[in-house]
N, C-alpha and C. Protein backbone atom coordinates (compact mmCIF):
# COMPACT_ATOMS: atom_id res chain seq x y z
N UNK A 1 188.80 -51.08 178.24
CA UNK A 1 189.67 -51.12 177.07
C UNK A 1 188.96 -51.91 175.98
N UNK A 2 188.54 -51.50 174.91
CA UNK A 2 188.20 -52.26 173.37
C UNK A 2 189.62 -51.74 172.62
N UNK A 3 189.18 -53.52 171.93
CA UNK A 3 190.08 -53.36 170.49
C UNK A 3 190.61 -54.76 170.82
N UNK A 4 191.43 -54.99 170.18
CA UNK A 4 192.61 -55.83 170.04
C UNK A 4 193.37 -55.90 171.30
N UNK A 5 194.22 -57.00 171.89
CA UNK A 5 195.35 -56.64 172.95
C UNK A 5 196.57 -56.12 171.94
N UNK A 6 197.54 -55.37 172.66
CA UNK A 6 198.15 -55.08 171.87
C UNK A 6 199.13 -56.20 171.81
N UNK A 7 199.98 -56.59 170.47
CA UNK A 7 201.14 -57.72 170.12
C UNK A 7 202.41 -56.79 170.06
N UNK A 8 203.52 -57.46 170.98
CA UNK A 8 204.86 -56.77 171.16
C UNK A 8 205.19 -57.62 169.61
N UNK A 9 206.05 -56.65 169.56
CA UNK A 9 206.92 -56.68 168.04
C UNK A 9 208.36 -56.64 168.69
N UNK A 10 208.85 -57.58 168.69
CA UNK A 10 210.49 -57.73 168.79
C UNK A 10 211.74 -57.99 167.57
N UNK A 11 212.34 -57.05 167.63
CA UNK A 11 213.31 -56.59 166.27
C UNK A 11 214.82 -57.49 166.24
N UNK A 12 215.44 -58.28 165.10
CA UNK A 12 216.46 -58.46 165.89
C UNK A 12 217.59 -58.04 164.35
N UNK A 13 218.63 -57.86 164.28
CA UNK A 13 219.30 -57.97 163.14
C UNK A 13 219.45 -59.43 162.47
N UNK A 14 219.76 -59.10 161.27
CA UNK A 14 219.93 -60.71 160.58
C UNK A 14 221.12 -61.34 161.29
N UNK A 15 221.96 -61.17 161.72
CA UNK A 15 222.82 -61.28 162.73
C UNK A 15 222.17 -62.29 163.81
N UNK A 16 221.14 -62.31 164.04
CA UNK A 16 220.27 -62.55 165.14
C UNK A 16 220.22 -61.63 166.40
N UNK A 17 221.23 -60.47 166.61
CA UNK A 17 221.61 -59.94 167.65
C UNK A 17 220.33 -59.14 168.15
N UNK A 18 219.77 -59.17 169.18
CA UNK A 18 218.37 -58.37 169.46
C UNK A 18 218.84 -56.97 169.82
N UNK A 19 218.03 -56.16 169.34
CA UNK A 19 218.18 -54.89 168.72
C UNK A 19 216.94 -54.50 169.95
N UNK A 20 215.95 -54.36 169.68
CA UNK A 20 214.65 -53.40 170.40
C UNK A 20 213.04 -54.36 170.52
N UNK A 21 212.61 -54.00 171.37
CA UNK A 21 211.11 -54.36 171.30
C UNK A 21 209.80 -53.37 171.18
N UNK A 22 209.25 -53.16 170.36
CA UNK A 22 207.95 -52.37 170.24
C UNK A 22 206.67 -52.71 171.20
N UNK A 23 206.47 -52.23 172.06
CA UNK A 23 205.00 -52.64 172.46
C UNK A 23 203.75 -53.18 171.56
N UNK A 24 203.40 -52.77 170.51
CA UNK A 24 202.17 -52.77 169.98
C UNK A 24 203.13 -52.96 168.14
N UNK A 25 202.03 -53.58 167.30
CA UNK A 25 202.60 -53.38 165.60
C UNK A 25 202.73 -52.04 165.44
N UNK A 26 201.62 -51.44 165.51
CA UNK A 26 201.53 -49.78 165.71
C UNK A 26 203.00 -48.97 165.37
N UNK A 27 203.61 -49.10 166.68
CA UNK A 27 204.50 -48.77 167.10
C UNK A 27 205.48 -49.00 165.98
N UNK A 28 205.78 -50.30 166.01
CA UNK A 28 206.79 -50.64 165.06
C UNK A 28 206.82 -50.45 163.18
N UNK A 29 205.53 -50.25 163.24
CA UNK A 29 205.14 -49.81 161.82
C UNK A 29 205.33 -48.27 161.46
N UNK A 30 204.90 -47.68 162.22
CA UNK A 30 205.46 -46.12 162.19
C UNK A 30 207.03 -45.81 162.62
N UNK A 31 207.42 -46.44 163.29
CA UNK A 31 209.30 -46.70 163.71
C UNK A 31 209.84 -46.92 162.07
N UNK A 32 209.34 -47.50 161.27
CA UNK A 32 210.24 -48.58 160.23
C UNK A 32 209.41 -47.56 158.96
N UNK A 33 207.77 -47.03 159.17
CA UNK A 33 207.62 -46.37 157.60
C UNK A 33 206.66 -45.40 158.53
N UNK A 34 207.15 -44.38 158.27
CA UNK A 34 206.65 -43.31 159.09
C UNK A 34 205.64 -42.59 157.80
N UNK A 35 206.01 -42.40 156.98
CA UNK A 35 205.01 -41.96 155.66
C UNK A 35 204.21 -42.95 155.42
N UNK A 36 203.36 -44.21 155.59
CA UNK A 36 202.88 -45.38 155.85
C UNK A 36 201.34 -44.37 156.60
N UNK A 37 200.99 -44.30 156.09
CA UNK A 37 199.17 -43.90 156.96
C UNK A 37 197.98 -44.92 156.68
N UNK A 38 198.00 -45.80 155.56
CA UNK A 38 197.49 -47.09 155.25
C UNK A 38 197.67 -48.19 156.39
N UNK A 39 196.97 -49.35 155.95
CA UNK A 39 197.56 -50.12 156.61
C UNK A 39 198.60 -51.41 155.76
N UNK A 40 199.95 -51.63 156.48
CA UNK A 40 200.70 -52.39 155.94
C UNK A 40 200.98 -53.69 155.93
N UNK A 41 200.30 -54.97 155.55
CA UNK A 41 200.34 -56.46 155.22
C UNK A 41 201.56 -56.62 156.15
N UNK A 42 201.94 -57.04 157.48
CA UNK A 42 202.72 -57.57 157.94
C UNK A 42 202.36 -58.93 158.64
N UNK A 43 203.78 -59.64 159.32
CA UNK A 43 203.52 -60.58 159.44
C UNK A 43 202.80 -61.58 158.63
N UNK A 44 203.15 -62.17 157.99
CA UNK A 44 202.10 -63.19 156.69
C UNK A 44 203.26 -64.26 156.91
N UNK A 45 203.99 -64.22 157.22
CA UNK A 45 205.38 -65.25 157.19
C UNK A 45 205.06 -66.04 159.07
N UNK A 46 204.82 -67.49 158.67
CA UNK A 46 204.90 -67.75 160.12
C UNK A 46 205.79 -69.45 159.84
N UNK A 47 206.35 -69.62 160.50
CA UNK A 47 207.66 -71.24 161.07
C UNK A 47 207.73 -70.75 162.39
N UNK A 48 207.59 -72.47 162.49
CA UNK A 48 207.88 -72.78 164.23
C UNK A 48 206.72 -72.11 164.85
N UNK A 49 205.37 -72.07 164.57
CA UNK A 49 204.57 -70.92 165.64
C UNK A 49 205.39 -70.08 165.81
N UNK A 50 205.88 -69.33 165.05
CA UNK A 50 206.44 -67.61 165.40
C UNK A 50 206.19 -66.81 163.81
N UNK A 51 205.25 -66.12 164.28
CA UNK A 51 204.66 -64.98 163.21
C UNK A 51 206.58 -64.12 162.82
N UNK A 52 206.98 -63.81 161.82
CA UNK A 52 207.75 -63.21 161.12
C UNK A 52 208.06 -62.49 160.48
N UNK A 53 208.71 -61.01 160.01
CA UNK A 53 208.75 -60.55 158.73
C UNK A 53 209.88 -59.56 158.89
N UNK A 54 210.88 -60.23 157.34
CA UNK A 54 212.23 -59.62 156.80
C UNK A 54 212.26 -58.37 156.28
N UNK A 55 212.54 -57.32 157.09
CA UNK A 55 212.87 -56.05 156.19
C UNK A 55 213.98 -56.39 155.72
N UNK A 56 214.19 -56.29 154.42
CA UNK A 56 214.88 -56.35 153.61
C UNK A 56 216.23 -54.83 154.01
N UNK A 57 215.55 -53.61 153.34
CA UNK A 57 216.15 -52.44 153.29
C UNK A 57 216.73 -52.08 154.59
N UNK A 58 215.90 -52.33 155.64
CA UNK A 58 216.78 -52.47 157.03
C UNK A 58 217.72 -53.48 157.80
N UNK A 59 217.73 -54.62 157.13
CA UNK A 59 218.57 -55.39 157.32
C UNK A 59 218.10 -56.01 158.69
N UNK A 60 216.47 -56.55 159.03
CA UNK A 60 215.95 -56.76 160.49
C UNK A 60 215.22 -58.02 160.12
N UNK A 61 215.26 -58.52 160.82
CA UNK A 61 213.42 -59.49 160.92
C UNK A 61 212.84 -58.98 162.17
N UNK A 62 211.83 -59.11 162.21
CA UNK A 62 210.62 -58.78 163.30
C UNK A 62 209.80 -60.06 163.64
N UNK A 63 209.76 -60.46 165.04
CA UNK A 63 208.91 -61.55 165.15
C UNK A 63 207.91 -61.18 166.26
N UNK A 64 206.97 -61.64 166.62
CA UNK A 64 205.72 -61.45 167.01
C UNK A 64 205.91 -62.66 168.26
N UNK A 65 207.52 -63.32 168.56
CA UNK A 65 207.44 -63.87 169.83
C UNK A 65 209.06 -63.73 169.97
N UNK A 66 209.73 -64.19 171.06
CA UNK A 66 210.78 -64.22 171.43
C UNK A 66 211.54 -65.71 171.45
N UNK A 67 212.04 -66.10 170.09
CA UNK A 67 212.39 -67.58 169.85
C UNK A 67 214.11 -67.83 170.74
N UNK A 68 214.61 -67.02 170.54
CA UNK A 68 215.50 -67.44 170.88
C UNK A 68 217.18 -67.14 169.48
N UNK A 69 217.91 -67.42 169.86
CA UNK A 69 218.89 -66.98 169.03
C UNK A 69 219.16 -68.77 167.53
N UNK A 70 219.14 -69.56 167.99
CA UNK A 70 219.02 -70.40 167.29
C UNK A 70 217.52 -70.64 166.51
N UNK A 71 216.44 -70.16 167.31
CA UNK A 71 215.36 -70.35 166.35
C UNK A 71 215.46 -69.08 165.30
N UNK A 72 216.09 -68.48 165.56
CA UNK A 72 215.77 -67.43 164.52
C UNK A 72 216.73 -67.92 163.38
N UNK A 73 218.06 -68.37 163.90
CA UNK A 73 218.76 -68.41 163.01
C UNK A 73 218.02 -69.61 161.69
N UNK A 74 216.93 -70.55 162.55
CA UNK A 74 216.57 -71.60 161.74
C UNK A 74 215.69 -70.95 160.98
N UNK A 75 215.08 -70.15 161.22
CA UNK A 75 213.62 -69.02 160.47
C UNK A 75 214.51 -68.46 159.52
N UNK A 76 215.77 -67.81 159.39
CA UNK A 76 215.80 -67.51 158.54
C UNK A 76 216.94 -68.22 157.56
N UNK A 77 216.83 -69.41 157.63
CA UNK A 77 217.66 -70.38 156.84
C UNK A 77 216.56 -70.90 156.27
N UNK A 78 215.47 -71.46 156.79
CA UNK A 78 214.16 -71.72 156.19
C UNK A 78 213.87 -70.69 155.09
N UNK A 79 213.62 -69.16 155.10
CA UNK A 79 212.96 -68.59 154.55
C UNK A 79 214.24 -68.02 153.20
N UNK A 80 215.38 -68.36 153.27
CA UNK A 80 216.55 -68.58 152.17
C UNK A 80 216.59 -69.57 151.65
N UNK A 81 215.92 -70.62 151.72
CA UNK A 81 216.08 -72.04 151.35
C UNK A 81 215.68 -71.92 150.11
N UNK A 82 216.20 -72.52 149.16
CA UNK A 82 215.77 -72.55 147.57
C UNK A 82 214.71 -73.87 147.72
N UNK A 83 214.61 -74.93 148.83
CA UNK A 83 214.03 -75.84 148.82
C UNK A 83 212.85 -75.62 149.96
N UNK A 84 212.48 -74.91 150.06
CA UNK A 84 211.09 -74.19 151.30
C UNK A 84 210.71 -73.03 150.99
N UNK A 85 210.15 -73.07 149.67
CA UNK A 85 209.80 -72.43 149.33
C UNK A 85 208.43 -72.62 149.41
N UNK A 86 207.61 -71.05 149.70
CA UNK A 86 205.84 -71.62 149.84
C UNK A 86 205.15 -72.16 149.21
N UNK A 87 205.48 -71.66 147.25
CA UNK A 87 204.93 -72.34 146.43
C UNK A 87 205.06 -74.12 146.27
N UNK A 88 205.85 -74.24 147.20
CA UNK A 88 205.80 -76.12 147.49
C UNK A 88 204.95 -76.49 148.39
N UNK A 89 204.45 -75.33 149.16
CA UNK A 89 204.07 -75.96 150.04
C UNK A 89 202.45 -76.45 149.92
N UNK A 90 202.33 -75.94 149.05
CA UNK A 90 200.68 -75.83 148.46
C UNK A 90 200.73 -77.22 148.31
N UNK A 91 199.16 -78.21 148.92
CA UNK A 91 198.73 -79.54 148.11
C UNK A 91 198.12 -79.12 146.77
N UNK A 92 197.92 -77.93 146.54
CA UNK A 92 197.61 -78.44 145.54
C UNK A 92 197.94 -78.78 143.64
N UNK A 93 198.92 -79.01 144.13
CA UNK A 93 200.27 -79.74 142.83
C UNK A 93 200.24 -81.20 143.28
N UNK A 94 200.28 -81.96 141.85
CA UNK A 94 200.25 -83.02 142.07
C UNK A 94 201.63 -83.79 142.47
N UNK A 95 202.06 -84.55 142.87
CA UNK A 95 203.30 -85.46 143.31
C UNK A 95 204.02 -85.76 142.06
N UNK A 96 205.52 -85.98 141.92
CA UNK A 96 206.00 -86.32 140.93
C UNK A 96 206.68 -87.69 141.45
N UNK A 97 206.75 -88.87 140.29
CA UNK A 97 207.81 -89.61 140.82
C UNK A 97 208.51 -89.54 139.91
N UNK A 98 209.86 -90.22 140.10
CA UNK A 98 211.25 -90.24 139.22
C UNK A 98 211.40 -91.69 139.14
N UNK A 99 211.16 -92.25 138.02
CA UNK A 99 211.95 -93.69 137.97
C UNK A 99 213.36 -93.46 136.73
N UNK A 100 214.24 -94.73 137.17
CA UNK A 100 215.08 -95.09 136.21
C UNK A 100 214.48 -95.07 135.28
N UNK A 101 215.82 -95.66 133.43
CA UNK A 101 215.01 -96.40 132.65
C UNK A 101 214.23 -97.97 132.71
N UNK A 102 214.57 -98.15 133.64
CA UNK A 102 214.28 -99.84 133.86
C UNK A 102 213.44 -100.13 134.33
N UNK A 103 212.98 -98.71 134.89
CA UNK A 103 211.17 -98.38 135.54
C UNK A 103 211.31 -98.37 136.94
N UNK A 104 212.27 -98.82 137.46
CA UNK A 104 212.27 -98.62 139.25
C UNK A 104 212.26 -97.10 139.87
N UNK A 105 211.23 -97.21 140.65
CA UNK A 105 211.33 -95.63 141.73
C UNK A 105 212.25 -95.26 142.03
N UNK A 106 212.52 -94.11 141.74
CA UNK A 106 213.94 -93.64 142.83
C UNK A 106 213.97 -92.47 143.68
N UNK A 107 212.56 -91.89 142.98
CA UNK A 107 212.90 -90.47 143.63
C UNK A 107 211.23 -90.55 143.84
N UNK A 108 210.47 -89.77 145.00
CA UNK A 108 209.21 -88.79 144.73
C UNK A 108 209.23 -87.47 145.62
N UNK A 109 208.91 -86.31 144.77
CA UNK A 109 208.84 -85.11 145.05
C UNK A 109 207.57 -84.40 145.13
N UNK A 110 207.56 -83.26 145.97
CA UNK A 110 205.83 -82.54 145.98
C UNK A 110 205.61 -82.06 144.66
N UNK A 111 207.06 -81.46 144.19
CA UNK A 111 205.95 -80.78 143.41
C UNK A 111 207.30 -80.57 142.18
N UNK A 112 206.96 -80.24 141.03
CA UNK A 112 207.61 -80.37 139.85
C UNK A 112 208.78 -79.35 139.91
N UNK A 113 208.95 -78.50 140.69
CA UNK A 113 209.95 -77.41 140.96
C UNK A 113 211.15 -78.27 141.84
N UNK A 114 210.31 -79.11 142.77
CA UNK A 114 211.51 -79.98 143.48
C UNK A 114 212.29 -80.54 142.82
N UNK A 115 211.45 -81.45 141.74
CA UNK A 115 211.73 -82.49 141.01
C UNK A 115 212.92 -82.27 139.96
N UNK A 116 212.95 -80.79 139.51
CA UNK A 116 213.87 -80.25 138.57
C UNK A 116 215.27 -79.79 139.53
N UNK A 117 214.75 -79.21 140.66
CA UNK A 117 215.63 -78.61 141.42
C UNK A 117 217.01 -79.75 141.58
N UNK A 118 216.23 -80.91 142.60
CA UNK A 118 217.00 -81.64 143.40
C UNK A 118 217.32 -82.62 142.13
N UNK A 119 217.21 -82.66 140.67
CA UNK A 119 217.44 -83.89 139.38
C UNK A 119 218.30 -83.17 139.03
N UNK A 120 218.38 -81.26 138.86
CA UNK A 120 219.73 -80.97 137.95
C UNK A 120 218.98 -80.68 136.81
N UNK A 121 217.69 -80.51 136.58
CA UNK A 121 216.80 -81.01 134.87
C UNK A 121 216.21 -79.43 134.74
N UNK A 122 215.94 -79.13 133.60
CA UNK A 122 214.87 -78.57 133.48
C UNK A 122 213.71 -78.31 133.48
N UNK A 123 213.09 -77.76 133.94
CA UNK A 123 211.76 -77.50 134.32
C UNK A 123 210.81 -77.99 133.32
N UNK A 124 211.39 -76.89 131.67
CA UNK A 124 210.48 -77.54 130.59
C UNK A 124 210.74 -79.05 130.07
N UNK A 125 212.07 -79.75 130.55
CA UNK A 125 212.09 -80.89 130.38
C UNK A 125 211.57 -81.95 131.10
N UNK A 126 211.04 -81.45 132.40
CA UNK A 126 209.82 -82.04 133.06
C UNK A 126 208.91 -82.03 132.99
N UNK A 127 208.07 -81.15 132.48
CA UNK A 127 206.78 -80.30 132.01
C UNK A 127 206.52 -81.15 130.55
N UNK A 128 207.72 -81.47 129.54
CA UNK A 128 207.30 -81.95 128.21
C UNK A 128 206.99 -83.48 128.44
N UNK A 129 207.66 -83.89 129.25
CA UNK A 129 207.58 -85.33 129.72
C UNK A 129 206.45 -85.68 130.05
N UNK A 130 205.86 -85.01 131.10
CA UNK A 130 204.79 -85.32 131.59
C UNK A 130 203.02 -84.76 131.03
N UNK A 131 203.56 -84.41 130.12
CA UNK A 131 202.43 -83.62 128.80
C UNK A 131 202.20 -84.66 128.37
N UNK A 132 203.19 -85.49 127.85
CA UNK A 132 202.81 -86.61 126.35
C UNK A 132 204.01 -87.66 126.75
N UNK A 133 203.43 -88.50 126.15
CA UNK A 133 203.86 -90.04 126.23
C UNK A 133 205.63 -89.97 125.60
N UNK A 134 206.52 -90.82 126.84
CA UNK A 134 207.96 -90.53 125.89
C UNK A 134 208.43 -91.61 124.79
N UNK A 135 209.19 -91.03 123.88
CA UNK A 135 209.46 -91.84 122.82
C UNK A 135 211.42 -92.46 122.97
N UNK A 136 211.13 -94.05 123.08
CA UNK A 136 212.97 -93.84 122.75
C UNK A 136 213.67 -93.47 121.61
N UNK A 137 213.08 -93.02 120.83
CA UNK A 137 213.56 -92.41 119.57
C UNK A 137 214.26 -91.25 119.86
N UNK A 138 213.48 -90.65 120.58
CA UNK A 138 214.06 -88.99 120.66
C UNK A 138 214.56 -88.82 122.47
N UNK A 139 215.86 -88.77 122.54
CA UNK A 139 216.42 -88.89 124.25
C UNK A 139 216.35 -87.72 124.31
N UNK A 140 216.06 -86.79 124.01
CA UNK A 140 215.87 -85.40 124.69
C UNK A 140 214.19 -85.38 125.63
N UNK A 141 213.71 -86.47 125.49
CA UNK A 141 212.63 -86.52 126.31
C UNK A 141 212.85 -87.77 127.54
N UNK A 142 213.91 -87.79 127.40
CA UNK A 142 214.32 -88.34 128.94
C UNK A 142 215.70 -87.77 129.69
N UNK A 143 215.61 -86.89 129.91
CA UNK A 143 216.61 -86.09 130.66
C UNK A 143 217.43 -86.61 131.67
N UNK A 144 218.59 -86.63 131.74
CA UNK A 144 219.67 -87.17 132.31
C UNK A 144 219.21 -89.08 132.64
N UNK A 145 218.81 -89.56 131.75
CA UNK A 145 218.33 -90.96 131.86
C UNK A 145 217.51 -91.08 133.36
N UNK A 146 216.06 -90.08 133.25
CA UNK A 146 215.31 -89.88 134.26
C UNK A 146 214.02 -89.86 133.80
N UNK A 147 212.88 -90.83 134.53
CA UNK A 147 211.37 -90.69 133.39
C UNK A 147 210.78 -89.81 134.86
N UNK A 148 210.18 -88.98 134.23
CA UNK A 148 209.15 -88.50 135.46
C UNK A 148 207.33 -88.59 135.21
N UNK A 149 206.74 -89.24 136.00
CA UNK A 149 205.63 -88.96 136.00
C UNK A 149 204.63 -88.63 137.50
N UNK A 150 203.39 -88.15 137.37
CA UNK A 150 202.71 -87.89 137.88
C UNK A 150 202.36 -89.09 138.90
N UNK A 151 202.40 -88.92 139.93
CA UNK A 151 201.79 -89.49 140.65
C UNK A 151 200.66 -90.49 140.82
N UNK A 152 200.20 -91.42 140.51
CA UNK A 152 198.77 -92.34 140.69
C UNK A 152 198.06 -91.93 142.35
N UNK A 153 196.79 -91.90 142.17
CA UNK A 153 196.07 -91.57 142.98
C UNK A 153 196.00 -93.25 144.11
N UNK A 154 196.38 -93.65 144.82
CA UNK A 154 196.02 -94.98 145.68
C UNK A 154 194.46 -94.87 146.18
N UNK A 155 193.72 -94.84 145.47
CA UNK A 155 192.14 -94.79 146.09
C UNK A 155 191.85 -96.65 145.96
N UNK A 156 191.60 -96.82 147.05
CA UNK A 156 191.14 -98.51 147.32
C UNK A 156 189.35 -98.51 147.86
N UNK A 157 188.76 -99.46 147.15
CA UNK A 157 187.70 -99.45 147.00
C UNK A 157 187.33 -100.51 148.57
């Protein structure tokens, strides 16, 4: 035998209720897009070590192991989360912190999408802040009495 071993593809409804298992992707790729003669980008979604992926139009996820009825349900509360989202997950965005006006820390976030999310703020009102120096003249550059800046690097010599 050459090639690949083959990977079972197990189907379940969003429900979590298990539906079918495919022997091989193969299988399950021609089951779900039969006009499909290319090859189709699956699985790219992985939590918990379990490879993943939401058909939408069929109303399924497909996982590439057998988690269980609660892990799935957590896979796909993860992958609805307005706050786990991938683009956070990237290092490479810099850290935000949130101080009062009085200058004390209160908040630090990965990444500037958090920072707006979980403050209630706007995005461009985080973005203008952290462009240019704020003025107390003008309070539209401190949003809900919140300073945000960038992160300091802790490099110790």
């Amino acid at each position: 035998m050459s090639g690949r071993p083959n990977q079972k593809v197990h189907i379940y409804s969003l429900d979590c209720a298990y539906i079918i298992s495919f022997d091989c992707i193969n299988d399950f790729r021609k089951h779900y897009w039969p006009e499909d003669i290319g090859k189709r980008p699956l699985f790219l979604k992985k939590e918990n070590g379990c490879e993943y992926e939401i058909i939408d139009e069929a109303e399924i996820i497909a996982l590439k192991c057998r988690p269980g009825r609660e892990a799935i349900r957590l896979i796909l509360a993860i992958d609805s989360s307005e706050y786990c989202k991938a683009q956070d997950q990237d290092d490479d965005y810099k850290p935000i912190e949130v101080y009062n006006l009085r200058g004390d820390l209160i908040a630090e976030f990965k990444t500037q999408r958090l920072a707006g999310l979980l403050c209630s703020v706007p995005l461009v009102r985080i973005s203008q802040q952290l462009t240019r120096k704020p003025s107390i003249k003008n309070k539209q550059v401190y949003p809900g009495g919140l300073i945000f800046k960038y992160k300091e690097n802790d490099t110790k010599d």
